[in-house]
N, C-alpha and C. Protein backbone atom coordinates (compact mmCIF):
# COMPACT_ATOMS: atom_id res chain seq x y z
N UNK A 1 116.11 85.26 96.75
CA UNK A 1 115.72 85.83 95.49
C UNK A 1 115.91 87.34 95.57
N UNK A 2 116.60 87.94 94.98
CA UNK A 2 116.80 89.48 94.72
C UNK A 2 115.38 89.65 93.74
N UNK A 3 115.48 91.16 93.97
CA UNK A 3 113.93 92.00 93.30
C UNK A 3 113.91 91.85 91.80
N UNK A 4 115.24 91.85 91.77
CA UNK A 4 115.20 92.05 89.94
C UNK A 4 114.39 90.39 89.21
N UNK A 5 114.44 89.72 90.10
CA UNK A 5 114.29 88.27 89.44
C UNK A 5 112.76 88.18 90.02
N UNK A 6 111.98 89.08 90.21
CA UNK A 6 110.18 89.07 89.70
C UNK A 6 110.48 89.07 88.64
N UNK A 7 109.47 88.23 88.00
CA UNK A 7 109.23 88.93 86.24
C UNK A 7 107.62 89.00 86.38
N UNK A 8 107.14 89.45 87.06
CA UNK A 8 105.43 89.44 87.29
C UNK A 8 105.04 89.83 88.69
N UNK A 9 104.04 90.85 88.74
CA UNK A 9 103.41 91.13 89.84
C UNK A 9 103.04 89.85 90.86
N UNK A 10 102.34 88.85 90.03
CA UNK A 10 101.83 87.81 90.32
C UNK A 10 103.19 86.66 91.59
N UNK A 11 104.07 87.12 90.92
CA UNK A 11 105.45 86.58 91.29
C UNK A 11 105.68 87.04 92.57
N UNK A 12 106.05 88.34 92.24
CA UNK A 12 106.50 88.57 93.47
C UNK A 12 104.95 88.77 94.72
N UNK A 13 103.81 88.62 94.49
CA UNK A 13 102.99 88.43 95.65
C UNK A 13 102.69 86.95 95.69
N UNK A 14 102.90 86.27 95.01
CA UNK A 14 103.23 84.68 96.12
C UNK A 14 104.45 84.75 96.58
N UNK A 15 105.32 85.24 96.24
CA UNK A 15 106.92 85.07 97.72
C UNK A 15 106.11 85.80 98.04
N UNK A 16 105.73 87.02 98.29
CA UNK A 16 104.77 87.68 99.87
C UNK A 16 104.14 86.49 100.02
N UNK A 17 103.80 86.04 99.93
CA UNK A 17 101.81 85.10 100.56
C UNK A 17 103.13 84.13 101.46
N UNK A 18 103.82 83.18 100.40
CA UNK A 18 104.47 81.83 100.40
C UNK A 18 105.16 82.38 101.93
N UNK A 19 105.78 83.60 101.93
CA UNK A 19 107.22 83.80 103.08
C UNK A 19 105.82 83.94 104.46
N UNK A 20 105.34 85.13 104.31
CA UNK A 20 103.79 85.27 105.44
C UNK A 20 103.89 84.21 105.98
N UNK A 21 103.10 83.39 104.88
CA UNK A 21 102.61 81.77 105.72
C UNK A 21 103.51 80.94 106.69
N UNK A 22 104.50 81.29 106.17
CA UNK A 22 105.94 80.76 106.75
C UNK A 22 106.18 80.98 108.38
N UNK A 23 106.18 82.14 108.00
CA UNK A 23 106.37 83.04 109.01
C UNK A 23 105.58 83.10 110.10
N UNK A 24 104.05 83.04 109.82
CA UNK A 24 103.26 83.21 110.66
C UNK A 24 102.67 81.93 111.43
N UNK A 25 103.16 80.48 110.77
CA UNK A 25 103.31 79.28 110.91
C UNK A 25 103.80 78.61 112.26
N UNK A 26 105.05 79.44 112.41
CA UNK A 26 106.00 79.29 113.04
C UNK A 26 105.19 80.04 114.61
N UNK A 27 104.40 80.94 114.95
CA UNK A 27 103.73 81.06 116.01
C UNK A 27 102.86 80.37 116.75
N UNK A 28 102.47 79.12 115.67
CA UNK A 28 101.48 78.18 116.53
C UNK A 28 102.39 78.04 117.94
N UNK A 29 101.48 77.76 118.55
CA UNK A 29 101.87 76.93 119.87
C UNK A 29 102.93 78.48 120.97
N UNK A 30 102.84 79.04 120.52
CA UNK A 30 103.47 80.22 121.51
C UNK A 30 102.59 80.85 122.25
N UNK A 31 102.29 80.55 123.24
CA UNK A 31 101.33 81.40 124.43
C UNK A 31 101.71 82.68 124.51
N UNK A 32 100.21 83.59 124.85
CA UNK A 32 100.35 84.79 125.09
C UNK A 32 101.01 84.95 126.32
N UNK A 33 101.04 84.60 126.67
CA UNK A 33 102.16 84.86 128.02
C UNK A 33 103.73 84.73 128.06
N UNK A 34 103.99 84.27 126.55
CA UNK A 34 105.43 84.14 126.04
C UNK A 34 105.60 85.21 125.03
N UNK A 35 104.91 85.98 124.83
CA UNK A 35 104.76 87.13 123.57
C UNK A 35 105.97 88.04 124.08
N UNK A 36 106.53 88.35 124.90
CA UNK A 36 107.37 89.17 125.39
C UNK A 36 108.79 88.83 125.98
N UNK A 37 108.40 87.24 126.26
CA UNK A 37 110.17 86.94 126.32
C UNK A 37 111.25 86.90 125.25
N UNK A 38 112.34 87.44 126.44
CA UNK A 38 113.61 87.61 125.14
C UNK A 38 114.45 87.04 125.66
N UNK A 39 115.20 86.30 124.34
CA UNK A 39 116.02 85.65 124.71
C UNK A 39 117.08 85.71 123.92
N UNK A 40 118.05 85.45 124.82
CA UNK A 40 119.75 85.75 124.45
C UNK A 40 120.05 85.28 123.53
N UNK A 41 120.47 85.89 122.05
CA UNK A 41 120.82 85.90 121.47
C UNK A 41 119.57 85.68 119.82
N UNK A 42 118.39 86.01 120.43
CA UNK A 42 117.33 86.97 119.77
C UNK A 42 117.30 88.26 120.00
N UNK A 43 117.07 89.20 118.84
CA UNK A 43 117.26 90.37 118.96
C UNK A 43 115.54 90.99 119.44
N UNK A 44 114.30 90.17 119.02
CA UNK A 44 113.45 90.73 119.40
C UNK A 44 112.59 89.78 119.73
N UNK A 45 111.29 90.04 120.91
CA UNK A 45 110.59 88.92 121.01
C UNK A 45 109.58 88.63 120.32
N UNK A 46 108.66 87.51 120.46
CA UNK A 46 107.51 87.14 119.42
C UNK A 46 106.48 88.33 119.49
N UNK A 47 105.98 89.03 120.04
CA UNK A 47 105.47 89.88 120.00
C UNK A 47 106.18 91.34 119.21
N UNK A 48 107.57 91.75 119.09
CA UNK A 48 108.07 92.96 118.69
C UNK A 48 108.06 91.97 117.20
N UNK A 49 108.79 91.22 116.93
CA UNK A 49 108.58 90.98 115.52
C UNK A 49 107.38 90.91 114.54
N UNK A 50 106.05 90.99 115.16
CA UNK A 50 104.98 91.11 114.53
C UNK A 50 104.58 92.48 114.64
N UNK A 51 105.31 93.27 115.21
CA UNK A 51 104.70 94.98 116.01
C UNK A 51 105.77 95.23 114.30
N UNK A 52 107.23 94.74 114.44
CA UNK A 52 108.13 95.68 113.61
C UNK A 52 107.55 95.34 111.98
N UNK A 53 107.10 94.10 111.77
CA UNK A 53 106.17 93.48 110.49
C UNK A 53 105.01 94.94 110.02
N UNK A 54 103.92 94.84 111.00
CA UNK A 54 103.43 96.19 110.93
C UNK A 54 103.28 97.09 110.72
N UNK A 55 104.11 97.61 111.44
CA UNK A 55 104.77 98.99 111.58
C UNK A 55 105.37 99.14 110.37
N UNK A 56 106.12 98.47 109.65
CA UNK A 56 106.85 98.53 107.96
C UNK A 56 105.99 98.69 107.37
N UNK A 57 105.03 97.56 106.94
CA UNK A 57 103.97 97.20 105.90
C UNK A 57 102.90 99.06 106.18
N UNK A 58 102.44 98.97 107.05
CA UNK A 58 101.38 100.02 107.15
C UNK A 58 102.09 101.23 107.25
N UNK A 59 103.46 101.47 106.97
CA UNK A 59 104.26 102.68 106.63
C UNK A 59 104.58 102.77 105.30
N UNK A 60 104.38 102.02 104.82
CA UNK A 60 104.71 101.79 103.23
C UNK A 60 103.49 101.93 102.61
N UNK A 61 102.51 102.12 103.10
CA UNK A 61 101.30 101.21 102.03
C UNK A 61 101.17 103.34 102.42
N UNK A 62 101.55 103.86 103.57
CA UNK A 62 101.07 105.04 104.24
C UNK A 62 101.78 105.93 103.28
N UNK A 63 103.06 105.87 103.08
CA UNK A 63 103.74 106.31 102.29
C UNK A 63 103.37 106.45 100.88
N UNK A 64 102.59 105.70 100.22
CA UNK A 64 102.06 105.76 98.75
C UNK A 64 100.91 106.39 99.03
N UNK A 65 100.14 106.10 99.85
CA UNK A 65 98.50 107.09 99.91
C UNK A 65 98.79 108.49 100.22
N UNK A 66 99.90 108.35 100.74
CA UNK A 66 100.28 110.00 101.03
C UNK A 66 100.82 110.82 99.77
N UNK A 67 101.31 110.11 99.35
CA UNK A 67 101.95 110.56 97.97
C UNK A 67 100.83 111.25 96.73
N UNK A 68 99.77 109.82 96.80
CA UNK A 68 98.89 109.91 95.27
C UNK A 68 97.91 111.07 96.21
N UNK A 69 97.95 111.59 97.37
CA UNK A 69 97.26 112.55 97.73
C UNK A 69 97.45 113.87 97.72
N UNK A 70 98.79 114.08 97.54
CA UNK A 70 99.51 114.68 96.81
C UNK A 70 100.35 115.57 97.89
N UNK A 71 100.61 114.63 99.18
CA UNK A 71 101.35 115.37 100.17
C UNK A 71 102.40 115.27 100.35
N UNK A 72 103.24 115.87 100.78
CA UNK A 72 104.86 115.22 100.65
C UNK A 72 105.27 113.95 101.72
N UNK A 73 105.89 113.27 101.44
CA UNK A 73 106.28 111.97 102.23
C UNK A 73 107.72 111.86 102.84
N UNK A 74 107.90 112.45 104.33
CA UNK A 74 109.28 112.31 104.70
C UNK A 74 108.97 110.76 105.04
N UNK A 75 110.61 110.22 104.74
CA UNK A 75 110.86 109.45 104.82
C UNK A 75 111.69 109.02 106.31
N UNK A 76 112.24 108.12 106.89
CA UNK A 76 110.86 107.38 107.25
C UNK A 76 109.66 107.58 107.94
N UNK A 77 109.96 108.79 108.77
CA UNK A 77 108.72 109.67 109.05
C UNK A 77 109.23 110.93 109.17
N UNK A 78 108.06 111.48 109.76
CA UNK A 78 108.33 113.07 110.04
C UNK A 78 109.08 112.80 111.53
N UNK A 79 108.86 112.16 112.03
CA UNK A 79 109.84 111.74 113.81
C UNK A 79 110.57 111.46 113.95
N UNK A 80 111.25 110.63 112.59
CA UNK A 80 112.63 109.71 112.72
C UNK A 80 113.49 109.55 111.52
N UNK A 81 114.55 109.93 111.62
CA UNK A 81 115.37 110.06 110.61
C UNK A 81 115.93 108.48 110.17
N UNK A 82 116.69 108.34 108.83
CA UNK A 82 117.21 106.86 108.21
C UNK A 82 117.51 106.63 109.91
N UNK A 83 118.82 107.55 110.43
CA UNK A 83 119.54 107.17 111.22
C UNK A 83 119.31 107.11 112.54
N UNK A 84 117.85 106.73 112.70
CA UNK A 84 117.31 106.85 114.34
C UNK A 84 116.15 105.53 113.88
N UNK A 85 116.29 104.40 113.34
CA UNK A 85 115.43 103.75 113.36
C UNK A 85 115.11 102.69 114.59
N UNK A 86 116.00 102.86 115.21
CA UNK A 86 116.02 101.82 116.91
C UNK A 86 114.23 102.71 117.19
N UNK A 87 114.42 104.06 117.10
CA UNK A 87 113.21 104.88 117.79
C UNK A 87 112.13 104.86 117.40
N UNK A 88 112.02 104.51 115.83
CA UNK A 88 110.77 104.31 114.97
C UNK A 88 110.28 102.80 115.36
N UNK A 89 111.46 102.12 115.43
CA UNK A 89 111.07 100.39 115.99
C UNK A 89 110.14 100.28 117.16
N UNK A 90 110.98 101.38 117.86
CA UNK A 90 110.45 101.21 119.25
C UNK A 90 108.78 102.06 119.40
N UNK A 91 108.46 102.80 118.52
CA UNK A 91 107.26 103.55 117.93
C UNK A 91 106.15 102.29 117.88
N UNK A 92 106.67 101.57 116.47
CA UNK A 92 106.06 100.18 116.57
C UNK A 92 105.79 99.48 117.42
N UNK A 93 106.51 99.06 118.45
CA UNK A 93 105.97 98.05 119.74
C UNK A 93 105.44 99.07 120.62
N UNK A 94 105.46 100.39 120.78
CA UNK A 94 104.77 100.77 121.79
C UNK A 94 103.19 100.81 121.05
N UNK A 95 102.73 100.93 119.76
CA UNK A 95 101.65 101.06 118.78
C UNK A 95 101.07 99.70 119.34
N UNK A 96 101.78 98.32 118.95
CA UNK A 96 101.20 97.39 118.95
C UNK A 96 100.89 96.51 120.76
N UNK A 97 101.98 97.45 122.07
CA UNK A 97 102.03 96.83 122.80
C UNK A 97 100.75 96.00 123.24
N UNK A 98 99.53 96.57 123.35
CA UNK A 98 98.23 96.13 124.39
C UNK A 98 97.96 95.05 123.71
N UNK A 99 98.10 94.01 121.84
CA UNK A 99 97.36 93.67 121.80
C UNK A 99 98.00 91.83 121.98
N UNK A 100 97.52 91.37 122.35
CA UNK A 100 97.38 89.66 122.35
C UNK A 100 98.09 89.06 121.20
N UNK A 101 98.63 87.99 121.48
CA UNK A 101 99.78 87.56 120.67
C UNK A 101 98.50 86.86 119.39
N UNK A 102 97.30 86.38 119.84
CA UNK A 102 96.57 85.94 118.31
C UNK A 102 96.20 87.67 117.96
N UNK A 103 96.08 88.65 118.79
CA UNK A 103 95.24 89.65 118.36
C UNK A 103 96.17 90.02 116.95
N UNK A 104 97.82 90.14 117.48
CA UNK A 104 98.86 90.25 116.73
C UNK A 104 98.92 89.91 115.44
N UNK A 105 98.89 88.62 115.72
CA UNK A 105 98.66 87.48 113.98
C UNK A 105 97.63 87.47 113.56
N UNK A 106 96.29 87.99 113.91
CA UNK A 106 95.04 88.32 113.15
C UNK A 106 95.39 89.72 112.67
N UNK A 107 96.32 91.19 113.36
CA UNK A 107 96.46 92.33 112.33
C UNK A 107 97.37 91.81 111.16
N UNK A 108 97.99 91.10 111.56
CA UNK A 108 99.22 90.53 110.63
C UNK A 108 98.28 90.27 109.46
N UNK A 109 97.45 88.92 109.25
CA UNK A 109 96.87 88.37 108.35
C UNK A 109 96.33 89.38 107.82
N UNK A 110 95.46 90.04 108.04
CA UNK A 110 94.54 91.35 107.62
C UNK A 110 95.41 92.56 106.92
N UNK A 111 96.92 92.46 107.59
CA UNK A 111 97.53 93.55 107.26
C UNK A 111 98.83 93.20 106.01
N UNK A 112 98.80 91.81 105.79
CA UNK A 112 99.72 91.30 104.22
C UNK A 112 98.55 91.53 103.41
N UNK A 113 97.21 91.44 103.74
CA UNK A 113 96.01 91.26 102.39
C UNK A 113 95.72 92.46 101.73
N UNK A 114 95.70 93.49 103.14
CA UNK A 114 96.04 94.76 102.48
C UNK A 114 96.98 95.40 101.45
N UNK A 115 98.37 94.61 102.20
CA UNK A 115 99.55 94.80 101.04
C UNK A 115 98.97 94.34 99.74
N UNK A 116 98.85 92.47 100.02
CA UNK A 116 98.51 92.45 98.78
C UNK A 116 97.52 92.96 98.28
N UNK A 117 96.33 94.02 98.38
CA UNK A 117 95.64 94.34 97.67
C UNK A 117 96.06 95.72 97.05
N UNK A 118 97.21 96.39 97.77
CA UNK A 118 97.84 97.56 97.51
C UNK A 118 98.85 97.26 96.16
N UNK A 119 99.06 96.32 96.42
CA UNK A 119 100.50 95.74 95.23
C UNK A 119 99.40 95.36 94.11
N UNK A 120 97.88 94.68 93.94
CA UNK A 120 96.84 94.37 92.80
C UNK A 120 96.74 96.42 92.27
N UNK A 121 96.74 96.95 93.28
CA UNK A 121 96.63 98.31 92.64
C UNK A 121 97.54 99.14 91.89
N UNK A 122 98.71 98.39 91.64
CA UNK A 122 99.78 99.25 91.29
C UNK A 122 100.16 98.46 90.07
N UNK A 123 100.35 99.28 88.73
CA UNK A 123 101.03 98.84 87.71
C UNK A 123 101.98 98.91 87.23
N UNK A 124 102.26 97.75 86.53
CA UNK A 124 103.62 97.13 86.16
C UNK A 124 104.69 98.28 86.12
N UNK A 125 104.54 99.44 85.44
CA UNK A 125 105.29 100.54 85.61
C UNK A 125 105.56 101.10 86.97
N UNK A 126 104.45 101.34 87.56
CA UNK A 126 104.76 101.66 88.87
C UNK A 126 105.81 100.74 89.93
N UNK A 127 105.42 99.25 90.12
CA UNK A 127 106.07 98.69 90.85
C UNK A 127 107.91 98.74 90.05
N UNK A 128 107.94 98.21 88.84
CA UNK A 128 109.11 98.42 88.47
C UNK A 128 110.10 99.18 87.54
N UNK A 129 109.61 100.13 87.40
CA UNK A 129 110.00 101.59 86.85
C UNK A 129 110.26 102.40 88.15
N UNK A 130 111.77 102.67 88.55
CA UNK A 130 112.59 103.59 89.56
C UNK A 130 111.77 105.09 89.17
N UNK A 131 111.50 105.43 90.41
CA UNK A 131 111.02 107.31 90.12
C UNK A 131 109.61 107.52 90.00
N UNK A 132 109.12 106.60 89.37
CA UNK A 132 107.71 106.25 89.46
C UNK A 132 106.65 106.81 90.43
N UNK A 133 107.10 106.73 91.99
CA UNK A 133 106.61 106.94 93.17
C UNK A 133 108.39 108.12 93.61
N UNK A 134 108.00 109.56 94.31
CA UNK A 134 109.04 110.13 94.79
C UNK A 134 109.58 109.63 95.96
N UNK A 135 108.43 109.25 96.61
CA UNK A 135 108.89 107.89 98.27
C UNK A 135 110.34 107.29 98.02
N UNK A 136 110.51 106.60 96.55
CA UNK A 136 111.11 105.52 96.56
C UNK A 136 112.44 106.19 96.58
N UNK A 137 112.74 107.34 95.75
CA UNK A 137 113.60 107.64 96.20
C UNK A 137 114.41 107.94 94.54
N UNK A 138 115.59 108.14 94.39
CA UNK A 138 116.36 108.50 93.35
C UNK A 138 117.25 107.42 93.22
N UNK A 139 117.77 106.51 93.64
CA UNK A 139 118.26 105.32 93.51
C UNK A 139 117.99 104.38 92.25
N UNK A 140 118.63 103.96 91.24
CA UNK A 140 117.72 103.73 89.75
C UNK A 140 117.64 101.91 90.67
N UNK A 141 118.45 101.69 91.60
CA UNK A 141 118.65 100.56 91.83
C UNK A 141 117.40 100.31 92.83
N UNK A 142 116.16 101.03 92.93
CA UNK A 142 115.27 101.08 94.23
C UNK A 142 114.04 101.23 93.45
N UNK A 143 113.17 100.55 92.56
CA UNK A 143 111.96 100.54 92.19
C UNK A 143 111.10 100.25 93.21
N UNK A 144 110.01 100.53 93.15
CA UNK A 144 108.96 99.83 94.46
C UNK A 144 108.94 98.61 94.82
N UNK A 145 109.65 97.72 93.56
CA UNK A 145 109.44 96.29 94.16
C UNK A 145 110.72 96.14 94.92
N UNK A 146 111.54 97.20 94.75
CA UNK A 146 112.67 96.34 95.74
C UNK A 146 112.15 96.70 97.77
N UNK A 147 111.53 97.66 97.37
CA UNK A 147 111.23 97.95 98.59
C UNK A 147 109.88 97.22 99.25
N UNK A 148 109.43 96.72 98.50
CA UNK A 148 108.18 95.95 98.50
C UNK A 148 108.80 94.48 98.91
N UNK A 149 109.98 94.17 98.41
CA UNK A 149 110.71 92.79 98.91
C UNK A 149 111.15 93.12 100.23
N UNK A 150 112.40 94.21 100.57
CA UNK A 150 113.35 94.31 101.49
C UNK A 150 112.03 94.65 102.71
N UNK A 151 110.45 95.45 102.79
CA UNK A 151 110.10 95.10 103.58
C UNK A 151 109.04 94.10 103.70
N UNK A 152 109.05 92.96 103.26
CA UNK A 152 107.82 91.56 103.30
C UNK A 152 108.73 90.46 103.42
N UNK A 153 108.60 90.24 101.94
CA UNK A 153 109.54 88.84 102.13
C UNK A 153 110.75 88.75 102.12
N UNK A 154 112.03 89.55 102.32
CA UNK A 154 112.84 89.57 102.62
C UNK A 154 113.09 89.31 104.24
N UNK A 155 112.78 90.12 105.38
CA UNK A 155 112.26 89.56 106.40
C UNK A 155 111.39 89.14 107.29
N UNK A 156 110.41 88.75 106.35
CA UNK A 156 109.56 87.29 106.70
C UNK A 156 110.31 86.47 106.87
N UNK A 157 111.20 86.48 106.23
CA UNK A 157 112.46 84.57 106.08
C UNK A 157 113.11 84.76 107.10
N UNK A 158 113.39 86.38 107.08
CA UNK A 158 114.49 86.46 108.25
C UNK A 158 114.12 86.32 109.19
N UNK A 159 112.72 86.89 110.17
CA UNK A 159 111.53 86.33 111.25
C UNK A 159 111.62 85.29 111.29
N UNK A 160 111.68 84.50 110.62
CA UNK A 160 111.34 82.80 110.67
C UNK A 160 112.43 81.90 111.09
N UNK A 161 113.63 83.03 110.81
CA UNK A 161 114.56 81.65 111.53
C UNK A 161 115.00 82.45 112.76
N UNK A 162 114.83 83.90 113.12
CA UNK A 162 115.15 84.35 114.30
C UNK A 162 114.02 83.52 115.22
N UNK A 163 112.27 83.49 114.95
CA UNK A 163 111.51 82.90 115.96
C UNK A 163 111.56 81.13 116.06
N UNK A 164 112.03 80.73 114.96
CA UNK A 164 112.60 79.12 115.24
C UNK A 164 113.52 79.37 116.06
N UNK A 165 114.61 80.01 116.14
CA UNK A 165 115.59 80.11 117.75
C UNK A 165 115.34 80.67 118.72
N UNK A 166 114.26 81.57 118.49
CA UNK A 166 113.53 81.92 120.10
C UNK A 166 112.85 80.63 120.82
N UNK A 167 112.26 79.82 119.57
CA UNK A 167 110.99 78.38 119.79
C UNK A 167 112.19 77.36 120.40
N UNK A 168 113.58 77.70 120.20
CA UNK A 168 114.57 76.29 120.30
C UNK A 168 114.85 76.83 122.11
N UNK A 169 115.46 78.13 121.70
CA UNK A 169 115.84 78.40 123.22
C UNK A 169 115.16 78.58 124.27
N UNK A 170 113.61 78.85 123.99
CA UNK A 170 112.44 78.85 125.04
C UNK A 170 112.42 77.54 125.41
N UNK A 171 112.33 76.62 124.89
CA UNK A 171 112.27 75.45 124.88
C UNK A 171 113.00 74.74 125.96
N UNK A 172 114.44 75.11 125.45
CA UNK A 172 115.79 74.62 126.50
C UNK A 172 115.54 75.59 127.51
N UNK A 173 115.72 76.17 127.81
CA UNK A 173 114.95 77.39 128.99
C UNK A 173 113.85 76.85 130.10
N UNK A 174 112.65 76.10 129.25
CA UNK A 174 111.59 75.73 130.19
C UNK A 174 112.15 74.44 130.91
N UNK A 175 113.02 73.91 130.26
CA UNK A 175 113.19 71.99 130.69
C UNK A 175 113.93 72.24 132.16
């Protein structure tokens, strides 16, 4: 589903809820002691994909409070440019390293409710009226909801079939 095809707030936060659940589904049964293996031909392990989940969502939600506060918002931070995001990634898993693979999926849960309670705060103009928020950028093609998709449920889906092939190849790995 592309952004343009919300026609309702309501809309586009069940694909958030619907993709989440999905997503976070797919961790049953992964021991904390598997939170860190990587495997060939996964780009990240069960643990960095819930650090890089994070790290987006609570940069975004950071990015608007910074804004309505009336401070300026480099994008994507003040540390890391568009073109250094390997380093901001890696920001993220060192943020989230210490905690436990449920500790992980309990900030997770806590940290989509937030979204969604950030997305109940924002109106219809705001989410889809371009310019609205200066964060978003000058792009007429970049309203908040597109960025509100490209970081939730856009890869939530994509999480879900990278950690189904981590779950396939761990698998063949242990036998």
């Amino acid at each position: 589903m592309s952004t343009h095809d919300y026609l309702s707030k309501e809309e586009l936060k069940d694909a958030i809820h619907i993709s989440y659940q999905s997503l976070d589904h797919e961790f049953d049964g992964i021991e904390h002691s598997q939170r860190d293996n990587r495997m060939e031909g996964v780009d990240r392990t069960p643990a960095e994909i819930i650090a890089y989940q994070l790290g987006w969502l609570n940069l975004i939600m950071k990015w608007d409070k910074d804004e309505k506060a009336g401070l300026t918002v480099i994008t994507p931070s003040p540390d890391y440019k568009w073109n250094q995001l390997g380093g901001l990634y890696q920001s993220f898993y060192h943020t989230y390293a210490a905690y436990s693979l449920d500790e992980l999926r309990s900030l997770f849960q806590e940290t989509e409710h937030q979204w969604q309670n950030w997305i109940d705060s924002l109106s219809d103009e705001e989410l889809f009226t371009q310019g609205v928020r200066k964060w978003t950028g000058n792009n007429p093609r970049w309203p908040m909801v597109k960025w509100i998709h490209i970081n939730s449920v856009a890869p939530f889906k994509t999480f879900r079939s990278k950690i189904r092939k981590w779950k396939k190849l761990n698998v063949t790995k242990e036998v």
